[in-house]
Protein backbone atom coordinates (compact mmCIF):
# COMPACT_ATOMS: atom_id res chain seq x y z
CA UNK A 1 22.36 7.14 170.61
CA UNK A 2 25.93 7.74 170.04
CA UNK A 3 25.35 10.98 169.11
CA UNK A 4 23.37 11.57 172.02
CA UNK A 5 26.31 10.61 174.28
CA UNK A 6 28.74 12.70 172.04
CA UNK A 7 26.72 16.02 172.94
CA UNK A 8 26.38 15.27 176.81
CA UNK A 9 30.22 14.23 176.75
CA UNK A 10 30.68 18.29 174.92
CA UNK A 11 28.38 19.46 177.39
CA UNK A 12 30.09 18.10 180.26
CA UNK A 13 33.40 19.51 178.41
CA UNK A 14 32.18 22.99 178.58
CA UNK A 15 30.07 22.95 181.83
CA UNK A 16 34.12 22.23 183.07
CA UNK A 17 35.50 24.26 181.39
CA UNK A 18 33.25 27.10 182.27
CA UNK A 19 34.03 26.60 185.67
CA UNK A 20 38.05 26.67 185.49
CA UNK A 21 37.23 30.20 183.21
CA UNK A 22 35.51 31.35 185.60
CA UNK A 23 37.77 30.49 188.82
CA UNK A 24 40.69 32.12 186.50
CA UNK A 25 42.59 28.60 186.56
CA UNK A 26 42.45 27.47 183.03
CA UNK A 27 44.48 28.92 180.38
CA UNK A 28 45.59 32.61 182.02
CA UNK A 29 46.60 32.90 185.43
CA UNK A 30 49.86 34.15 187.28
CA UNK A 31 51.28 32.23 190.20
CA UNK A 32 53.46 32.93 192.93
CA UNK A 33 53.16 30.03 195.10
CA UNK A 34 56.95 28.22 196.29
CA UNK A 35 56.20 24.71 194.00
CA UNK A 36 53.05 23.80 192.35
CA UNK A 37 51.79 21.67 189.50
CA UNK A 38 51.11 22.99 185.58
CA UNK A 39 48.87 21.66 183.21
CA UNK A 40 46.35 22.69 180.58
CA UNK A 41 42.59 22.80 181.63
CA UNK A 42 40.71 19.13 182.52
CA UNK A 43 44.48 17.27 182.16
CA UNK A 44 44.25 14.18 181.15
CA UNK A 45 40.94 12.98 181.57
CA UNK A 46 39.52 15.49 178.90
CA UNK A 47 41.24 16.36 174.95
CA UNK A 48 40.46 20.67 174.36
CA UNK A 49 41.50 22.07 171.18
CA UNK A 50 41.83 25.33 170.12
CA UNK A 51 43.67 25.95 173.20
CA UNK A 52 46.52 29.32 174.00
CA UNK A 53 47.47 28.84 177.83
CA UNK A 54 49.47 31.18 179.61
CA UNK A 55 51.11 30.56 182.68
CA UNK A 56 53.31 33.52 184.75
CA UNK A 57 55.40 32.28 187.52
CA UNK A 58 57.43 34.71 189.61
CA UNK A 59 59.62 33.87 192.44
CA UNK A 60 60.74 35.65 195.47
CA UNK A 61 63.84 38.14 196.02
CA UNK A 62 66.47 36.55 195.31
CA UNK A 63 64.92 33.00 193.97
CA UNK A 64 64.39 31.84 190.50
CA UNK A 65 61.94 29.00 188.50
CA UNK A 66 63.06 25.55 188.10
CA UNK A 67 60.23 23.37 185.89
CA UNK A 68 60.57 19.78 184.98
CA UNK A 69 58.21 18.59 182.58
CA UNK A 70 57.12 15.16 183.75
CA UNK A 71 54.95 14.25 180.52
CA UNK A 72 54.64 16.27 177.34
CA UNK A 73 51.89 14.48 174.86
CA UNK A 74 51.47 16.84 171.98
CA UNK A 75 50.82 16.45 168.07
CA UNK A 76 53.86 16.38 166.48
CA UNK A 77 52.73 17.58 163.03
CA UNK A 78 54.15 20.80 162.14
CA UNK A 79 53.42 23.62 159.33
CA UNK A 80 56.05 24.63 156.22
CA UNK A 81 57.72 26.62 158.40
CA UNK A 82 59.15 23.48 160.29
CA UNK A 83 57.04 24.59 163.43
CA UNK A 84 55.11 22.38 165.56
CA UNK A 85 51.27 23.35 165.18
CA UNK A 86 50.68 22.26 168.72
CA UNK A 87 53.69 23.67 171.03
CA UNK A 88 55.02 24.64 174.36
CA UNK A 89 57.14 28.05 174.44
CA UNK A 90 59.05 28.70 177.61
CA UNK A 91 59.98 32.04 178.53
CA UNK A 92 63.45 33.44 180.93
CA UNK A 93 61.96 37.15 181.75
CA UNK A 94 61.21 38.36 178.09
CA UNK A 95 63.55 36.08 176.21
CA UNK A 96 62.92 32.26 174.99
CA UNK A 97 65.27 29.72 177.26
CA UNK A 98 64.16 26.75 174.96
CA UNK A 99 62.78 26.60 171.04
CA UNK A 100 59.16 26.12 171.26
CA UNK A 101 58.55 22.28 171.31
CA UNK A 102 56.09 19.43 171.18
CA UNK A 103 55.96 15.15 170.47
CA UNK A 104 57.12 14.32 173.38
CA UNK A 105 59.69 16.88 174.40
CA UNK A 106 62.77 19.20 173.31
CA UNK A 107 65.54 16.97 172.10
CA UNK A 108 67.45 18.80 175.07
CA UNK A 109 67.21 19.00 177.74
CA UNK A 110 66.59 15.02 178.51
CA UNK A 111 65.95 12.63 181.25
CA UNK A 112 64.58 15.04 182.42
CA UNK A 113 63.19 17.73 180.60
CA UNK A 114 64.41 20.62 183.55
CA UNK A 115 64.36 24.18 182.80
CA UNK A 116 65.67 26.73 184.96
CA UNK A 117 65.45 31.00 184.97
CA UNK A 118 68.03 33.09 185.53
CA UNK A 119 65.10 35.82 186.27
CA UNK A 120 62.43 36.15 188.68
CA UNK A 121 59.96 35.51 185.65
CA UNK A 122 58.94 32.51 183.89
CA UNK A 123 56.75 31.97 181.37
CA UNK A 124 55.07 28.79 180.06
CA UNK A 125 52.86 29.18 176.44
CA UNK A 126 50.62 26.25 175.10
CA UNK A 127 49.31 26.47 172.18
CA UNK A 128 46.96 22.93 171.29
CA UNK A 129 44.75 23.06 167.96
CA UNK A 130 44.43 19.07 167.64
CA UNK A 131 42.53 16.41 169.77
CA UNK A 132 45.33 13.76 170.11
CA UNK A 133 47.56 15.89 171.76
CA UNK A 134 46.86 15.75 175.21
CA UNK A 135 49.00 18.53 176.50
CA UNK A 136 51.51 18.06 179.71
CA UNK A 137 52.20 17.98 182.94
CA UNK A 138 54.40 19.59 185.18
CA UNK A 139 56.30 20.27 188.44
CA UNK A 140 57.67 24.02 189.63
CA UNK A 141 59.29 25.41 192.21
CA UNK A 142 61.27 28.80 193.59
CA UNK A 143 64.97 27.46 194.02
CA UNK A 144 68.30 29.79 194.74
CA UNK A 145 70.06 30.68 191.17
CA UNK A 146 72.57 27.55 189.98
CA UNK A 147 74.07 26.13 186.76
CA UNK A 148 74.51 22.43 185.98
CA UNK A 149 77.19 22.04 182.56
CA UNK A 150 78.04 18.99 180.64
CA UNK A 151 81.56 19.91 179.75
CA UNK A 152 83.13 17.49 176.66
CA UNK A 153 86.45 17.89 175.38
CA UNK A 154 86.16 18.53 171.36
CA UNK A 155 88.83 15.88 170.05
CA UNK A 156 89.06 17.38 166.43
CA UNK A 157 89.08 21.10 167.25
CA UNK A 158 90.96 21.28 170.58
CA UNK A 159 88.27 22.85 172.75
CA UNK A 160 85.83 21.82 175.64
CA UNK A 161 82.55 22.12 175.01
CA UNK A 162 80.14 22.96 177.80
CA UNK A 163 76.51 22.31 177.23
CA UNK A 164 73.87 24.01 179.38
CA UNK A 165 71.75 21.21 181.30
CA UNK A 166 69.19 23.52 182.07
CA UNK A 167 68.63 25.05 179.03
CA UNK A 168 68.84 24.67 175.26
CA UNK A 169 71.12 23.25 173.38
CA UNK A 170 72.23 26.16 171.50
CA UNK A 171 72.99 27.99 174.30
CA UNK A 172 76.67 25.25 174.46
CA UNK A 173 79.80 27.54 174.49
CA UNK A 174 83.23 26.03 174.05
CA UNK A 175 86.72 27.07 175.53
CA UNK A 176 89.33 26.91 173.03
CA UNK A 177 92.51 24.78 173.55
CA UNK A 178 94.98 26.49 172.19
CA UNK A 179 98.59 24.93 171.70
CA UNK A 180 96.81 21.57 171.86
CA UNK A 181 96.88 19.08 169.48
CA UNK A 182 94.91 15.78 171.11
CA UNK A 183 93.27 16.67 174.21
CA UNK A 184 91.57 13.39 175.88
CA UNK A 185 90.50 12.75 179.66
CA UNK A 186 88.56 15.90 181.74
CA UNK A 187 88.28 16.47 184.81
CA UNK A 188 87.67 20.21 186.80
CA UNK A 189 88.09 22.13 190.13
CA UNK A 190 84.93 23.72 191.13
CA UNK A 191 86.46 26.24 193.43
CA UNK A 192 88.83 27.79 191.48
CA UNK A 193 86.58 26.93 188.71
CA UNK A 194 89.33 25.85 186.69
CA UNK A 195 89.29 22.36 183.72
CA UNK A 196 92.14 20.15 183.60
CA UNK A 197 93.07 18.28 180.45
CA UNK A 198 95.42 15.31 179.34
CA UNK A 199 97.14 15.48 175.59
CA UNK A 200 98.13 12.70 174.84
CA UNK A 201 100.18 13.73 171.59
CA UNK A 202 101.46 16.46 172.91
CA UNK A 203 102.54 14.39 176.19
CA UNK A 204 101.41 17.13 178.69
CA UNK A 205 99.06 18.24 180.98
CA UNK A 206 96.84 21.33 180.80
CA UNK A 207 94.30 23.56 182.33
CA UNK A 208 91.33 26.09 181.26
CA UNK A 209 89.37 28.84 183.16
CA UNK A 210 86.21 28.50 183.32
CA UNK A 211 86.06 32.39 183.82
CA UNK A 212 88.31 34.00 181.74
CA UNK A 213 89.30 30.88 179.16
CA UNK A 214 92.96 30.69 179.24
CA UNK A 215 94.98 28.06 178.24
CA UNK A 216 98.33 26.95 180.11
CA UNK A 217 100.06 23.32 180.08
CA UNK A 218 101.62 23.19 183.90
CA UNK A 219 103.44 18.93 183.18
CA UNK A 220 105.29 18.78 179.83
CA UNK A 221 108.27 16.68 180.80
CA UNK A 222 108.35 12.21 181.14
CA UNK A 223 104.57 12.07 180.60
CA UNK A 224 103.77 9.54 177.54
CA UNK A 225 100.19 8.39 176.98
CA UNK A 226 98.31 10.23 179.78
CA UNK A 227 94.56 8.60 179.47
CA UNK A 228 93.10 9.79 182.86
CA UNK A 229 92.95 12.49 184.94
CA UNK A 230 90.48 13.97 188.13
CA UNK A 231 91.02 16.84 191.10
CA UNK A 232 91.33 16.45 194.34
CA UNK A 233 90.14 20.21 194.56
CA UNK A 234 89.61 19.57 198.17
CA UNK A 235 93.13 18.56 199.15
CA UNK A 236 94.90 21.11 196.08
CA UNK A 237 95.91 17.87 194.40
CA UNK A 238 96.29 16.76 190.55
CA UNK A 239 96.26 12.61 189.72
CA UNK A 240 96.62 10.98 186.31
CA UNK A 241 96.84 7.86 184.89
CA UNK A 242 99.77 7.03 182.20
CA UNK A 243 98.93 4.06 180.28
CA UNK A 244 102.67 4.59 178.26
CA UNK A 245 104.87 4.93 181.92
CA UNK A 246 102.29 2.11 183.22
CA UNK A 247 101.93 4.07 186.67
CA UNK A 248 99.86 6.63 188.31
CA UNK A 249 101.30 10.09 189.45
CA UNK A 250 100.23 13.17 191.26
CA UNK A 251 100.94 16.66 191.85
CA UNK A 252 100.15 19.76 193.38
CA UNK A 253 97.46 21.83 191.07
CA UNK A 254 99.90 23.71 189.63
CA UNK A 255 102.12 20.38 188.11
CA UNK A 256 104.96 20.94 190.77
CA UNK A 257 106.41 18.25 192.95
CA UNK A 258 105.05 15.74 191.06
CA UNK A 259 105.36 11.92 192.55
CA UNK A 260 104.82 8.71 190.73
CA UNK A 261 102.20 7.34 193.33
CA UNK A 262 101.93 3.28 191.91
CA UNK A 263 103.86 1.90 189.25
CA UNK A 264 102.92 -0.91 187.04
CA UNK A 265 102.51 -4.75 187.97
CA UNK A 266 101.85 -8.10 186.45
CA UNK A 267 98.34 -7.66 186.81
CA UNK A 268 98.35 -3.97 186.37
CA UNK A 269 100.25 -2.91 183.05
CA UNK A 270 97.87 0.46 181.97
CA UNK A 271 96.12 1.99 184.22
CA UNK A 272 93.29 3.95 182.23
CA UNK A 273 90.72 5.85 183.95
CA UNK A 274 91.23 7.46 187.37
CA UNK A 275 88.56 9.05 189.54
CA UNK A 276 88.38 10.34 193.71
CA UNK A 277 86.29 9.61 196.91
CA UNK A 278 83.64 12.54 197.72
CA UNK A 279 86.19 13.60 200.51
CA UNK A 280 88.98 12.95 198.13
CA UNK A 281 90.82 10.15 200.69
CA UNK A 282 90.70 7.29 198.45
CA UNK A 283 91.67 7.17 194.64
CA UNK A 284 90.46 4.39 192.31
CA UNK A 285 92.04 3.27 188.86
CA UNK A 286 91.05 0.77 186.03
CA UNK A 287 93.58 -1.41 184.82
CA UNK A 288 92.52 -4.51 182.24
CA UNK A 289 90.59 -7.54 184.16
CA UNK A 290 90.15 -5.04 187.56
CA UNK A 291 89.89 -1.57 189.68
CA UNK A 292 92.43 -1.21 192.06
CA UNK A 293 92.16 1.42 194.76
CA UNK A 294 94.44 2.95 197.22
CA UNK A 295 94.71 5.66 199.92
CA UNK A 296 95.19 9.51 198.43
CA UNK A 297 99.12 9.18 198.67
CA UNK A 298 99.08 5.35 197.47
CA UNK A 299 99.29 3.36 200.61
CA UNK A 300 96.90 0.56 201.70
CA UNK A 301 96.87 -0.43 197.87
CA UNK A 302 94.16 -2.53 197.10
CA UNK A 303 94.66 -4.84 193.52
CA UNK A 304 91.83 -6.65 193.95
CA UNK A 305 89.11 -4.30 194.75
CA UNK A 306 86.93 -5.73 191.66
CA UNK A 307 88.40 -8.66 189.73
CA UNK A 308 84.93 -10.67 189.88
CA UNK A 309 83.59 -10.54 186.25
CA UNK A 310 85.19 -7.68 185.02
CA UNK A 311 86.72 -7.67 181.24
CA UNK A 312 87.85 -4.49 180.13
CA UNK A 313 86.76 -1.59 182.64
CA UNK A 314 87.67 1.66 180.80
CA UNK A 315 85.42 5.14 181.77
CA UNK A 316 85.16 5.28 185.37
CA UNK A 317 82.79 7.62 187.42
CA UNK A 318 81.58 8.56 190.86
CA UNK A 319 78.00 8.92 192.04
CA UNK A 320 76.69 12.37 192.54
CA UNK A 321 76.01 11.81 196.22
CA UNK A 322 79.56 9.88 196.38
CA UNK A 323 78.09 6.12 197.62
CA UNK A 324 78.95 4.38 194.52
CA UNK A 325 81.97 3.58 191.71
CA UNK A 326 80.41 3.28 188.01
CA UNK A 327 82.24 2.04 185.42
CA UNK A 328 81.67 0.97 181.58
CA UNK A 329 83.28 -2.53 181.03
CA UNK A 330 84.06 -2.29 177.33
CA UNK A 331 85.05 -5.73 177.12
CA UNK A 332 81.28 -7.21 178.17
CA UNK A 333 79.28 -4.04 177.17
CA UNK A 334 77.92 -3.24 180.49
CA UNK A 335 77.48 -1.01 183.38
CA UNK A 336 78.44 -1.83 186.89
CA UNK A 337 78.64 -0.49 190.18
CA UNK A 338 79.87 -0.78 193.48
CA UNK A 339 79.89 1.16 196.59
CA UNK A 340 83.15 2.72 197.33
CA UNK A 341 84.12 0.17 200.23
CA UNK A 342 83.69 -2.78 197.93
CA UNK A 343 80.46 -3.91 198.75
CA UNK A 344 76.90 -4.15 197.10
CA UNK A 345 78.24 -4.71 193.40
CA UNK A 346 75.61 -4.69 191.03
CA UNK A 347 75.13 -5.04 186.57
CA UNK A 348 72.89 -1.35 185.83
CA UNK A 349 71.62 -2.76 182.61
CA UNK A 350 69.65 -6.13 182.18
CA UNK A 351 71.65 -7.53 179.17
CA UNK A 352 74.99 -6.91 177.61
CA UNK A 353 75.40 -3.83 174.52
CA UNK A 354 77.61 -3.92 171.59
CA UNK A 355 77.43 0.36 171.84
CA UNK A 356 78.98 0.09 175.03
CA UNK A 357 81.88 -1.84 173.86
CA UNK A 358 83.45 1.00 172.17
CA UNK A 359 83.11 4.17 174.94
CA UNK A 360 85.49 6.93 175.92
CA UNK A 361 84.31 8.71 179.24
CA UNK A 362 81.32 8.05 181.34
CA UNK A 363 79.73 10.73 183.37
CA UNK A 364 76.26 10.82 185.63
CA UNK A 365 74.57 13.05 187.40
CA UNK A 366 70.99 11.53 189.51
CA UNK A 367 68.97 11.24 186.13
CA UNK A 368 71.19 10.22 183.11
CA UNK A 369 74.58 8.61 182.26
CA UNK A 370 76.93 10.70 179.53
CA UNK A 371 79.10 8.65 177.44
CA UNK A 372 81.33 9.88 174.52
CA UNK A 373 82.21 7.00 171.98
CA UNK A 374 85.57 6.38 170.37
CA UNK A 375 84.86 6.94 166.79
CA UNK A 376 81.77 8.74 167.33
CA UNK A 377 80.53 12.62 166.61
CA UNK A 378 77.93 12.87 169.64
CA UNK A 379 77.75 12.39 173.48
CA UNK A 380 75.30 9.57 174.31
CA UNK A 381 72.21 9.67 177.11
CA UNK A 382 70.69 7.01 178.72
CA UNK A 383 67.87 7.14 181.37
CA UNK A 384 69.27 5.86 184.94
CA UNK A 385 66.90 3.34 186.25
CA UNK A 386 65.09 1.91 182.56
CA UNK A 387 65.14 -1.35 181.76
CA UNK A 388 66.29 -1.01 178.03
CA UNK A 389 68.92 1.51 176.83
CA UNK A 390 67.28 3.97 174.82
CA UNK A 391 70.07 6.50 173.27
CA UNK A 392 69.47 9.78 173.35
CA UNK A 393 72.73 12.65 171.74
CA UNK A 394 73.95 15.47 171.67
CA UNK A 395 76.16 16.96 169.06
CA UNK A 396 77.92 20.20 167.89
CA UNK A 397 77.24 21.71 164.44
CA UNK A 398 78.85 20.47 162.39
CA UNK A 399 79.53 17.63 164.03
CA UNK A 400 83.03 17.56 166.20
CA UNK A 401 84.60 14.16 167.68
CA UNK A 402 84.30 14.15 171.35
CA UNK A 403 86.49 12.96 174.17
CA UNK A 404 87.11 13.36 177.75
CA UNK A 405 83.48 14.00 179.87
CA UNK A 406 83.10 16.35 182.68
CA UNK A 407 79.52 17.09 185.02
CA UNK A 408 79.50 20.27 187.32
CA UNK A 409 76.31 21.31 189.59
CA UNK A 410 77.02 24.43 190.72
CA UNK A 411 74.14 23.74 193.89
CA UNK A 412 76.22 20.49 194.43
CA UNK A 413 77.51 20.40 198.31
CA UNK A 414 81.45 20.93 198.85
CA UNK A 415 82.52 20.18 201.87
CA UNK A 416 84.98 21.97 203.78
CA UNK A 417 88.69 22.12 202.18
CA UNK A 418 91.04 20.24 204.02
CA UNK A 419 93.91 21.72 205.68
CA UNK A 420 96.70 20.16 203.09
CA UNK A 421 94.40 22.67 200.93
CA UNK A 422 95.05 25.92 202.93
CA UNK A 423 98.80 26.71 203.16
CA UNK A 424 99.41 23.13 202.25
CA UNK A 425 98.70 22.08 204.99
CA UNK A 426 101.70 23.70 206.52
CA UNK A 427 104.10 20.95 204.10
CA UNK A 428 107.53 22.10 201.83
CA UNK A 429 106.42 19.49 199.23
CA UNK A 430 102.89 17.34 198.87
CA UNK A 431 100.19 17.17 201.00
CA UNK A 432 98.28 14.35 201.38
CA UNK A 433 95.11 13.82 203.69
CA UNK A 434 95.22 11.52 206.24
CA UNK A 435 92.00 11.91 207.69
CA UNK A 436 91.75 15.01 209.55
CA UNK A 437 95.65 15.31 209.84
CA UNK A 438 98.40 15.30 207.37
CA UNK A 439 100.84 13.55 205.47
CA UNK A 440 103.70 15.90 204.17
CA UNK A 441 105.75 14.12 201.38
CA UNK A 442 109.13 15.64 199.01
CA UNK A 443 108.91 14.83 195.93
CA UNK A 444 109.60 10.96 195.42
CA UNK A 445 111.04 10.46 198.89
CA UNK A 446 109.27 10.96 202.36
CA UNK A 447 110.38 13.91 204.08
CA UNK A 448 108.69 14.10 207.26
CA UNK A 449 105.23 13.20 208.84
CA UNK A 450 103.06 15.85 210.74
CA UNK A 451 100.20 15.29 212.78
């Protein structure tokens, strides 16, 4: 009898499968629709073997292929050659953007597995010889050409290392730091597509082109133990964090008239990480037991803006939409949050984590948090929105220590500069947004206010 039911069950297989051949929808077929859905032939509810699908998907003038692979289920035994025997192969015009790949996905990309082309053309090969793998599923569509990087300074060969979130993991690059001996915090300026960098043994600050890769330290003089830095590429504007001077300065992008914007208090002693507002009004700042937070030129100073159950908040971060603060607190191994007016705090993990005592930098984009780990070789994912941590890494080879995290999305909105950004803002010294109007400052003493 159960043999009987076997043959109908093959019969039904091929009566199916017969009719996806024959509509030229199974495992060949070119598509130019805007977004669709891939998967192989009778996904899931029916296991083929013996299975090499082709899919061709070609965009519009001017558009390219972005595919995220919502579920990959494949065999992951592979042959002597270290190849999977059941695989997906994904193709950028006639070259490979990813090693072929099966279990349950590339190591990288992750959370999630995203591809993009940089042609018109891409092409998706599945090649399934065994029963248990069940194939995958997944989402395209035709979107305008972008680049996401995951940009990590490289602590024991002065670089930054910028990994492709799009595409594989060999495809990283690095900029070399030259004249710099311990590069730490990151941050960048997406317009002039430039990186900024704090050394803290060399007691400077430095930047990088993205574009053409050179090196130049613009603050050399009464900086000590610089720990955090971020743009304010929207107002032309450079803040740090000095954990040695105990205060928090600023400058204009190219490191003149620099002003100390806070110095240290009783409850205050080293500031550590430093990150903006969206529209770059606001700055926040960790300090041990709290995040304080002040307006761009350090008025309206707020000391207490978290002091409820916080430890030891170290990385800090900024949502990609610009909503909420993250943070790591190193001294209770978790992850918080709270939207930048104070409100709607919240724990992102269900129970404290020894690993996240010991972070360096914390980065997100809407998927994944990036952390880099003090005595560690490899930058650390983790899932937004799972109930356990599950740690996912990337590394260099051979292995470099990492530092100072940086995420750029090319596609990601900027607003409009403001006007301390063009001209500056009509000012002889600093420029500092006050809204829609201005805020002209000399060095450390007021000079005049414009409206």
């Amino acid at each position: 009898m159960d043999s009987v039911r076997l043959s109908l069950c093959n019969v039904r297989k091929l009566i199916l499968l017969s009719v996806l051949l024959a509509s030229g929808k199974a495992c060949f077929t070119t598509l130019e629709d805007a977004e669709g859905e891939l998967a192989p032939p009778l996904y899931p509810q029916v296991d083929l073997v013996n299975l090499d699908c082709t899919w061709i998907l070609r965009a519009e003038e001017g558009k390219v292929i972005e595919i995220t692979f919502e579920e990959v289920i494949l065999d992951a035994t592979i042959d002597q050659a270290g190849n999977c025997l059941d695989r997906i192969t994904v193709y950028d015009g006639p070259r490979q953007i990813i090693p072929p790949f099966c279990d349950d996905g590339p190591p990288w990309p992750r959370f999630p597995i995203r591809l993009i082309s940089t042609t018109d053309t891409m092409v998706i090969n599945l090649v399934k010889q065994r029963e248990a793998s069940r194939g995958f599923l997944a989402k395209y569509k035709h979107v305008s050409p972008r680049q996401e990087l995951l940009a990590v300074i490289n602590v024991d060969n002065p670089a930054i290392a910028l990994f492709d979130r799009l595409s594989s993991l060999s495809s990283s690059k690095e900029i070399h730091l030259l004249h710099s001996s311990s590069p730490s915090a990151l941050s960048f300026d997406p317009i002039s597509e430039i990186f900024y960098f704090t050394d803290i043994q060399k007691r400077a600050i430095g930047r990088a082109s993205l574009r053409n890769s050179t090196v130049s330290f613009i603050i050399e003089e009464n900086v000590d133990t610089p720990l955090g830095i971020a743009v304010a590429y929207l107002t032309g504007l450079l803040y740090w964090t000095d954990a040695g001077r105990h205060d928090v300065s600023v400058s204009r992008l190219d490191g003149t008239f620099r002003k100390t914007l806070m110095t240290s208090s009783p409850d205050c002693w080293t500031p550590k990480g430093i990150v903006l507002s969206r529209d770059n009004q606001d700055i926040f700042w960790t300090c041990k037991g709290r995040i304080e937070k002040a307006k761009a030129d350090g008025s309206e100073r707020d000391p207490t803006f978290v002091i409820d159950n916080v430890v030891e908040p170290s990385a800090l971060a900024i949502d990609t939409d610009g909503t909420f603060i993250y943070w790591v607190d190193t001294g209770a191994g978790k992850i918080d949050r709270v939207r930048v007016d104070g409100l709607y705090r919240e724990q992102m993990d269900q129970s404290p984590n020894s690993f996240l005592t010991q972070l360096h930098s914390l980065v997100l984009d809407e998927f994944a948090y990036f952390f880099t780990h003090t005595s560690d070789q490899k930058v650390y994912i983790i899932e937004r929105g799972t109930e356990e941590i599950e740690l996912r890494f990337l590394e260099l080879d051979p292995p470099e220590t990492f530092g100072g995290l940086y995420y750029y999305n090319s596609d990601m909105a900027i607003q409009a500069q403001h006007a301390c950004a063009i001209n500056n803002g009509g000012c002889e010294g600093l420029c500092f947004p006050d809204r829609d109007d201005v805020k002209c400052v000399d060095g450390e003493n007021p000079l005049y206010f414009k409206n």
